[in-house]
C-alpha atoms as a PDB file:
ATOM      1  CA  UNK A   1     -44.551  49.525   7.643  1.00  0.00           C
ATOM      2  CA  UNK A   2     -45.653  52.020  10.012  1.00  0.00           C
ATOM      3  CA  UNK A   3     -49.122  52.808  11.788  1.00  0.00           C
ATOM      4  CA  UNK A   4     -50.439  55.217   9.455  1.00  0.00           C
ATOM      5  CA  UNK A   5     -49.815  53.163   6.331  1.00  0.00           C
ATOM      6  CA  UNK A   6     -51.817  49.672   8.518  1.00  0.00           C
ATOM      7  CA  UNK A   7     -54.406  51.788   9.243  1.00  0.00           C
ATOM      8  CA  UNK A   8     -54.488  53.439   6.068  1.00  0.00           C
ATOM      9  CA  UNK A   9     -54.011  49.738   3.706  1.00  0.00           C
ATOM     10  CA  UNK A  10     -57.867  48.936   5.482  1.00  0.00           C
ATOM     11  CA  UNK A  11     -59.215  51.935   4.134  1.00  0.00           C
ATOM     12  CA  UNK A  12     -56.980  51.243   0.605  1.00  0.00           C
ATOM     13  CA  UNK A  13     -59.567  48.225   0.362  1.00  0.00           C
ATOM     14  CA  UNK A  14     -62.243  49.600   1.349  1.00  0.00           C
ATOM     15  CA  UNK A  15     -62.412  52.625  -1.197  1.00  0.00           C
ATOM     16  CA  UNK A  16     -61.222  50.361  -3.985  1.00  0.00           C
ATOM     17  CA  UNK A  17     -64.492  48.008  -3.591  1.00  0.00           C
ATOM     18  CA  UNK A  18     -66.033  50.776  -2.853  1.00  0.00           C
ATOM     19  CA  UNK A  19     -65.247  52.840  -6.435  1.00  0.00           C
ATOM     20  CA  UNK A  20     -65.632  49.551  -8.429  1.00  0.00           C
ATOM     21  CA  UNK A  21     -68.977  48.704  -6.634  1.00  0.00           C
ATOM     22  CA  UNK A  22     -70.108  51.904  -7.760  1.00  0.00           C
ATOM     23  CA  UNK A  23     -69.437  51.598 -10.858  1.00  0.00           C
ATOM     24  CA  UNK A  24     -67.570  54.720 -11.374  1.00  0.00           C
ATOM     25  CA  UNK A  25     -67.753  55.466 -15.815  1.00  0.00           C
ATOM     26  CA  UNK A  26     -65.588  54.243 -17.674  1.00  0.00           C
ATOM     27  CA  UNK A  27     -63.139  56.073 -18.914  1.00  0.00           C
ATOM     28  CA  UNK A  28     -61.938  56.272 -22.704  1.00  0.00           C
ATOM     29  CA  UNK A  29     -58.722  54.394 -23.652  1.00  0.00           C
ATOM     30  CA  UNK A  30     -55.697  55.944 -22.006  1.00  0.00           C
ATOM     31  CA  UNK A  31     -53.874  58.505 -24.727  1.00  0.00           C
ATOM     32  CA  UNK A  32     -49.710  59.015 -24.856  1.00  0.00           C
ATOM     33  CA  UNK A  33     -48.740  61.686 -22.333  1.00  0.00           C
ATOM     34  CA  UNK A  34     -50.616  62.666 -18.628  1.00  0.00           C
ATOM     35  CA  UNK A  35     -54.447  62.290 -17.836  1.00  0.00           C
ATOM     36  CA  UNK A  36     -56.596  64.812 -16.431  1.00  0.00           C
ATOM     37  CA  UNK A  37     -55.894  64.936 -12.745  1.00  0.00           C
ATOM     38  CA  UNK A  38     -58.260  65.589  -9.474  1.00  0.00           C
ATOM     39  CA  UNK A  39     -56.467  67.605  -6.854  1.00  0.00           C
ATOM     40  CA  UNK A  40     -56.656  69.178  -3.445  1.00  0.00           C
ATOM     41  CA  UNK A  41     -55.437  72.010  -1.227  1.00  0.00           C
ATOM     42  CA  UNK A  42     -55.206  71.795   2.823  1.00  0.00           C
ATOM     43  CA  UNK A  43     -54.107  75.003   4.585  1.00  0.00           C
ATOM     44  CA  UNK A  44     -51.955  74.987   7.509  1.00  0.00           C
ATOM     45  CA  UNK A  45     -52.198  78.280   9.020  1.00  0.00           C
ATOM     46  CA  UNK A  46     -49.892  80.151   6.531  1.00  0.00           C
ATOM     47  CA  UNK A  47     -48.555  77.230   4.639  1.00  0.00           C
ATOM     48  CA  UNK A  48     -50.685  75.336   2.026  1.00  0.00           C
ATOM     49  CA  UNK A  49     -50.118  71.583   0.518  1.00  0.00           C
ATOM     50  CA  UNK A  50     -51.578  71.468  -2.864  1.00  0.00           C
ATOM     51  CA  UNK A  51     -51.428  67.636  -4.306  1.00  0.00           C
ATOM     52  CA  UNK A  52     -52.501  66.404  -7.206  1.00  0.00           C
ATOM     53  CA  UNK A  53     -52.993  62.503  -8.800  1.00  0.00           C
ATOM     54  CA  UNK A  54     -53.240  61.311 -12.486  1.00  0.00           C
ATOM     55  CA  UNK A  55     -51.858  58.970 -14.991  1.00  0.00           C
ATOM     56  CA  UNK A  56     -49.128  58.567 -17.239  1.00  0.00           C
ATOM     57  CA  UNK A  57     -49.196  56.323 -20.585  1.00  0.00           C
ATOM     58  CA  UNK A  58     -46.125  56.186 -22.227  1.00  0.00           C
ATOM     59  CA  UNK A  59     -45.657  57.261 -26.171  1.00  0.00           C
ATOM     60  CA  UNK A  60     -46.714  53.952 -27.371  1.00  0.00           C
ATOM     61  CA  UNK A  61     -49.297  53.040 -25.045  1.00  0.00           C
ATOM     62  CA  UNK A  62     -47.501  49.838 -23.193  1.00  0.00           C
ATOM     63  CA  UNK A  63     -46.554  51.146 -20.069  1.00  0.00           C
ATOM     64  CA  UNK A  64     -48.545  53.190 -17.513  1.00  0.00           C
ATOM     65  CA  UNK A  65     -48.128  54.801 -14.286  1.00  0.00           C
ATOM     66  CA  UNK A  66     -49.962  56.564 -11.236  1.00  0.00           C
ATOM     67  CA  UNK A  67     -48.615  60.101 -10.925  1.00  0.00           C
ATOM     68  CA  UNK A  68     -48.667  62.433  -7.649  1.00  0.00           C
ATOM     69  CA  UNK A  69     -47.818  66.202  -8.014  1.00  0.00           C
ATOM     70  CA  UNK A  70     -47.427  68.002  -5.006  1.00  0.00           C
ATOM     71  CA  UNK A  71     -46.798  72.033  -4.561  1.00  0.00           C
ATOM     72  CA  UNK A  72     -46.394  74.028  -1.452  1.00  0.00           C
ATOM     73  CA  UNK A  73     -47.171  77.617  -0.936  1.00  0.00           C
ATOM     74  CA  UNK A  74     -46.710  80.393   1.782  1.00  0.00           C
ATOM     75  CA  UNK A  75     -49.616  83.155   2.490  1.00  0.00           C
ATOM     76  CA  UNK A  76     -47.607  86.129   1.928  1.00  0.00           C
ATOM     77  CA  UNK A  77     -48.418  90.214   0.573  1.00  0.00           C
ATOM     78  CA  UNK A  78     -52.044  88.627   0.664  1.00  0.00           C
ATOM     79  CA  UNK A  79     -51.349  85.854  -2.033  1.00  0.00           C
ATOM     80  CA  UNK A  80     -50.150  82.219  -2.084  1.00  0.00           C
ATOM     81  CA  UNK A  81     -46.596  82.443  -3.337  1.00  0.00           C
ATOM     82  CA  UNK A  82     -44.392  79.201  -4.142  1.00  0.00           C
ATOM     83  CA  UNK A  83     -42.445  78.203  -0.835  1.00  0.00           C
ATOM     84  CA  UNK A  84     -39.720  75.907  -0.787  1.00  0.00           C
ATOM     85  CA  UNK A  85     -39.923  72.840   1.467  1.00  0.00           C
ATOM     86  CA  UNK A  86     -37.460  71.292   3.376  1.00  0.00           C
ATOM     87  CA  UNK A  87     -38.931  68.349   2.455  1.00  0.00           C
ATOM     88  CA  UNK A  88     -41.841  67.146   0.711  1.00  0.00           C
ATOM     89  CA  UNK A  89     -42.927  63.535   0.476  1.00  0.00           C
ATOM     90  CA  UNK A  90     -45.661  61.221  -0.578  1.00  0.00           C
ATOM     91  CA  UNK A  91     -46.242  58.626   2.215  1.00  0.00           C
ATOM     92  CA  UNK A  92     -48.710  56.127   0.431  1.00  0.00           C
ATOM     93  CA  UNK A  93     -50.876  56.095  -2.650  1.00  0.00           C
ATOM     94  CA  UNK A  94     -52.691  53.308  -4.688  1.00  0.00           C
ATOM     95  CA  UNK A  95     -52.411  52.180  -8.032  1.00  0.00           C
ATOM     96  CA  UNK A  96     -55.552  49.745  -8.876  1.00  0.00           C
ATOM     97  CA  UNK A  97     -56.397  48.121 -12.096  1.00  0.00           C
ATOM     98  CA  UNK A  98     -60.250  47.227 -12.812  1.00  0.00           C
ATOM     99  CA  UNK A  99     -60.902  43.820 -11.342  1.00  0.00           C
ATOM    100  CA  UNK A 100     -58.352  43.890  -8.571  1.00  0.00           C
ATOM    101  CA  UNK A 101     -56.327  45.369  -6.559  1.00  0.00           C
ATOM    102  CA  UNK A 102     -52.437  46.230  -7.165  1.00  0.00           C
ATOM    103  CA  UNK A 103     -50.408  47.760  -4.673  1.00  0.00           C
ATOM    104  CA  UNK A 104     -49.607  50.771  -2.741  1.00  0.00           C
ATOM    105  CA  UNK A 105     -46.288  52.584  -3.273  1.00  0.00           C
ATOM    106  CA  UNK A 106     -45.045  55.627  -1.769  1.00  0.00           C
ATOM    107  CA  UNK A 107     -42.131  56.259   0.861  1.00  0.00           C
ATOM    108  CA  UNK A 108     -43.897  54.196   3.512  1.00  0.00           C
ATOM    109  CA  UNK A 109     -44.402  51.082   1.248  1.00  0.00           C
ATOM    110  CA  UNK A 110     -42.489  48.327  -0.074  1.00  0.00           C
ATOM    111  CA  UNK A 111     -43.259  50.172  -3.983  1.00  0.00           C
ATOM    112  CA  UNK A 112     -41.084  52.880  -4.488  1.00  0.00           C
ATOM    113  CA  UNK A 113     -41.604  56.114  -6.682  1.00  0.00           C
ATOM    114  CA  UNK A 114     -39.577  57.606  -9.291  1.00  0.00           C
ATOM    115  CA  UNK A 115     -38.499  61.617  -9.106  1.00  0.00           C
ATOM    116  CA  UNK A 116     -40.268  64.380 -11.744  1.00  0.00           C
ATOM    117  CA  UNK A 117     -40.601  61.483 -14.734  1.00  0.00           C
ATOM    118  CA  UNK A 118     -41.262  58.085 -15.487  1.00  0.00           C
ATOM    119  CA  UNK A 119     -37.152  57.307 -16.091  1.00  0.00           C
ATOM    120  CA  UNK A 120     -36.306  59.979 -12.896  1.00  0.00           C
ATOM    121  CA  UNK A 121     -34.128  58.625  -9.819  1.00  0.00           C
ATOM    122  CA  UNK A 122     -35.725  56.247  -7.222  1.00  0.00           C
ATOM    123  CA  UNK A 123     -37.168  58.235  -4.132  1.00  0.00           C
ATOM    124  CA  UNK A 124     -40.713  59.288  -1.986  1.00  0.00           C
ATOM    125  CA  UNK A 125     -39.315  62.456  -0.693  1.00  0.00           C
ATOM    126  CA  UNK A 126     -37.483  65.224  -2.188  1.00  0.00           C
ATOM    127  CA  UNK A 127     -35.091  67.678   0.030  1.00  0.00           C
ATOM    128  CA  UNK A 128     -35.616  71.935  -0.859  1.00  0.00           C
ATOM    129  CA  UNK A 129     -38.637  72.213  -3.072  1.00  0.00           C
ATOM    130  CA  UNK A 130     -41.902  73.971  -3.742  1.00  0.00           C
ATOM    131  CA  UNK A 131     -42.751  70.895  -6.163  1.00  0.00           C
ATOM    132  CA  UNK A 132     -42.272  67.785  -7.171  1.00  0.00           C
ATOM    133  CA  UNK A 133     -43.929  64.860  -9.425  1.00  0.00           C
ATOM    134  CA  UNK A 134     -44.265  61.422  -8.108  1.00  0.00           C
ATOM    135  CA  UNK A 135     -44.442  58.555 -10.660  1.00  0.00           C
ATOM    136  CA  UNK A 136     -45.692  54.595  -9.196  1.00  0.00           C
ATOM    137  CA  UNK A 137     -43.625  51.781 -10.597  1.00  0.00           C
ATOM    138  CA  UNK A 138     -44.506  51.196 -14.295  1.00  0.00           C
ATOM    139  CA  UNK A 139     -47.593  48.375 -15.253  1.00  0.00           C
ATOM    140  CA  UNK A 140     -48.003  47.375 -18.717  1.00  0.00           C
ATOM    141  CA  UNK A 141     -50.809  48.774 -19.864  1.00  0.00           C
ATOM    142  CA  UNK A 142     -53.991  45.993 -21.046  1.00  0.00           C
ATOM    143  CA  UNK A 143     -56.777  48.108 -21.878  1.00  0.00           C
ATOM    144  CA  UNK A 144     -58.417  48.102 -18.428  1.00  0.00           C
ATOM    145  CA  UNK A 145     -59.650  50.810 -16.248  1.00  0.00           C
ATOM    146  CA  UNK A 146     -56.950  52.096 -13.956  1.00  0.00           C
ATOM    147  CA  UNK A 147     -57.326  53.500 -10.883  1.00  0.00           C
ATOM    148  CA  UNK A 148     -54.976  56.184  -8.595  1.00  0.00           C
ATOM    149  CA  UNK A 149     -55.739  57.516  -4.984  1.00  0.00           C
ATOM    150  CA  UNK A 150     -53.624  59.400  -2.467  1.00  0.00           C
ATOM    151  CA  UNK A 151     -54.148  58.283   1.042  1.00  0.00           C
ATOM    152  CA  UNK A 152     -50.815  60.050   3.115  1.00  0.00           C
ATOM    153  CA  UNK A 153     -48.804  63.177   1.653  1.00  0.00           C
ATOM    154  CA  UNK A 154     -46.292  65.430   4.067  1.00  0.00           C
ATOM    155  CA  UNK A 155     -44.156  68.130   3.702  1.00  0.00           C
ATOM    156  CA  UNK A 156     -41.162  70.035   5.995  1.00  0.00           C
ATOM    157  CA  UNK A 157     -42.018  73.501   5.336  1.00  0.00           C
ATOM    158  CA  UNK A 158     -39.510  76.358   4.910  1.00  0.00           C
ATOM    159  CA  UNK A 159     -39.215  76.881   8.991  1.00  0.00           C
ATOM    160  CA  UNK A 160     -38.944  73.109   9.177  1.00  0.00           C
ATOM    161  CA  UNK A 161     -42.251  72.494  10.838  1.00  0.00           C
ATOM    162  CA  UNK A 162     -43.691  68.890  10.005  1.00  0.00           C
ATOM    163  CA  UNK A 163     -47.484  69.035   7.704  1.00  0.00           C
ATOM    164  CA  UNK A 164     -49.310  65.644   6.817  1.00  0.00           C
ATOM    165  CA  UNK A 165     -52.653  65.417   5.001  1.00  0.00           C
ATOM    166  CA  UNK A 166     -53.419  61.060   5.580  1.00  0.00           C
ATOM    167  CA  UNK A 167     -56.567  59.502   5.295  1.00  0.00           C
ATOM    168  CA  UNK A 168     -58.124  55.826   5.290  1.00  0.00           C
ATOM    169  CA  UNK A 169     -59.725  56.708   2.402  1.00  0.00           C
ATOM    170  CA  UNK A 170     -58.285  58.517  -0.839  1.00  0.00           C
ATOM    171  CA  UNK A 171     -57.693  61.741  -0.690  1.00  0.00           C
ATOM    172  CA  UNK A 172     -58.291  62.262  -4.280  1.00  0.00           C
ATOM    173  CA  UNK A 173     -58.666  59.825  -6.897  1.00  0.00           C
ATOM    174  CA  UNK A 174     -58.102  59.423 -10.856  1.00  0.00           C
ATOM    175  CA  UNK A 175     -58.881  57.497 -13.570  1.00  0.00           C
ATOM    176  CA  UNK A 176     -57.913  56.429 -16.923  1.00  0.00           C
END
């Protein structure tokens, strides 16, 4: 476990007790397919990070899963065009159920993430991309409110310099 990821569990806590003492609405019962998503952009001079979370309920409504979409651009002939990374990875995110906390997956956690789908190969970071999907390990899905934040994304843009967007406190944050 590195620094970032210590520093950032606290602040995993503390926005999870934070959204359920707040009572954020509850949302209707999850439907087959992906969720509506909250997302963000950071600009990095002439790069941009654009990262998205959601959820994921399988076609019969069992199974679930926190999803991470992230999309990296280059300012060029006065427009953001698609820019393939060297490498683009998602660091830590939450998945939270109501009543309690679950765990925190990503490349620097013990939960790993699965590659553009829920049945996609096992990895956080993906080599020579402009975007990629992240999908948590799978929960059986009860009926209660879940949760999804993104605390730590990074990407290796196309001249190889290092980007990270990281937080204590999500980044952006979903529910279904």
């Amino acid at each position: 476990m590195n620094h970032r990821l210590g520093t950032g569990f606290a602040g995993v806590l503390v926005s999870l007790f934070v959204a359920l003492s707040i009572g954020l609405a509850a949302a209707p019962a999850a439907a087959a397919g992906l969720t509506p998503r909250d997302c963000k952009d950071v600009v990095y001079g002439d790069r941009k990070l654009s990262f998205c979370v959601r959820g994921w309920v399988d076609s019969t409504n069992d199974n679930t899963r926190a999803v991470v979409e992230v999309h990296t651009y280059a300012w060029s002939g006065g427009k953001w065009i698609d820019s393939r990374s060297q490498s683009v990875t998602v660091n830590a995110a939450l998945f939270a159920k109501d009543g309690g906390f679950q765990y925190v997956w990503g490349q620097d956690a013990a939960y790993k993430c699965r590659i553009n789908g829920p049945a996609g190969a096992v990895g956080c970071s993906v080599p020579n991309t402009a975007r990629v999907a992240f999908y948590s390990p799978g929960e059986r899905y009860d009926g209660r409110r879940l949760y999804a934040g993104v605390y730590d994304v990074s990407f290796r843009d196309d001249r190889g310099v290092a980007h990270y967007s990281n937080s204590s406190l999500s980044q952006v944050w979903a529910e279904w």
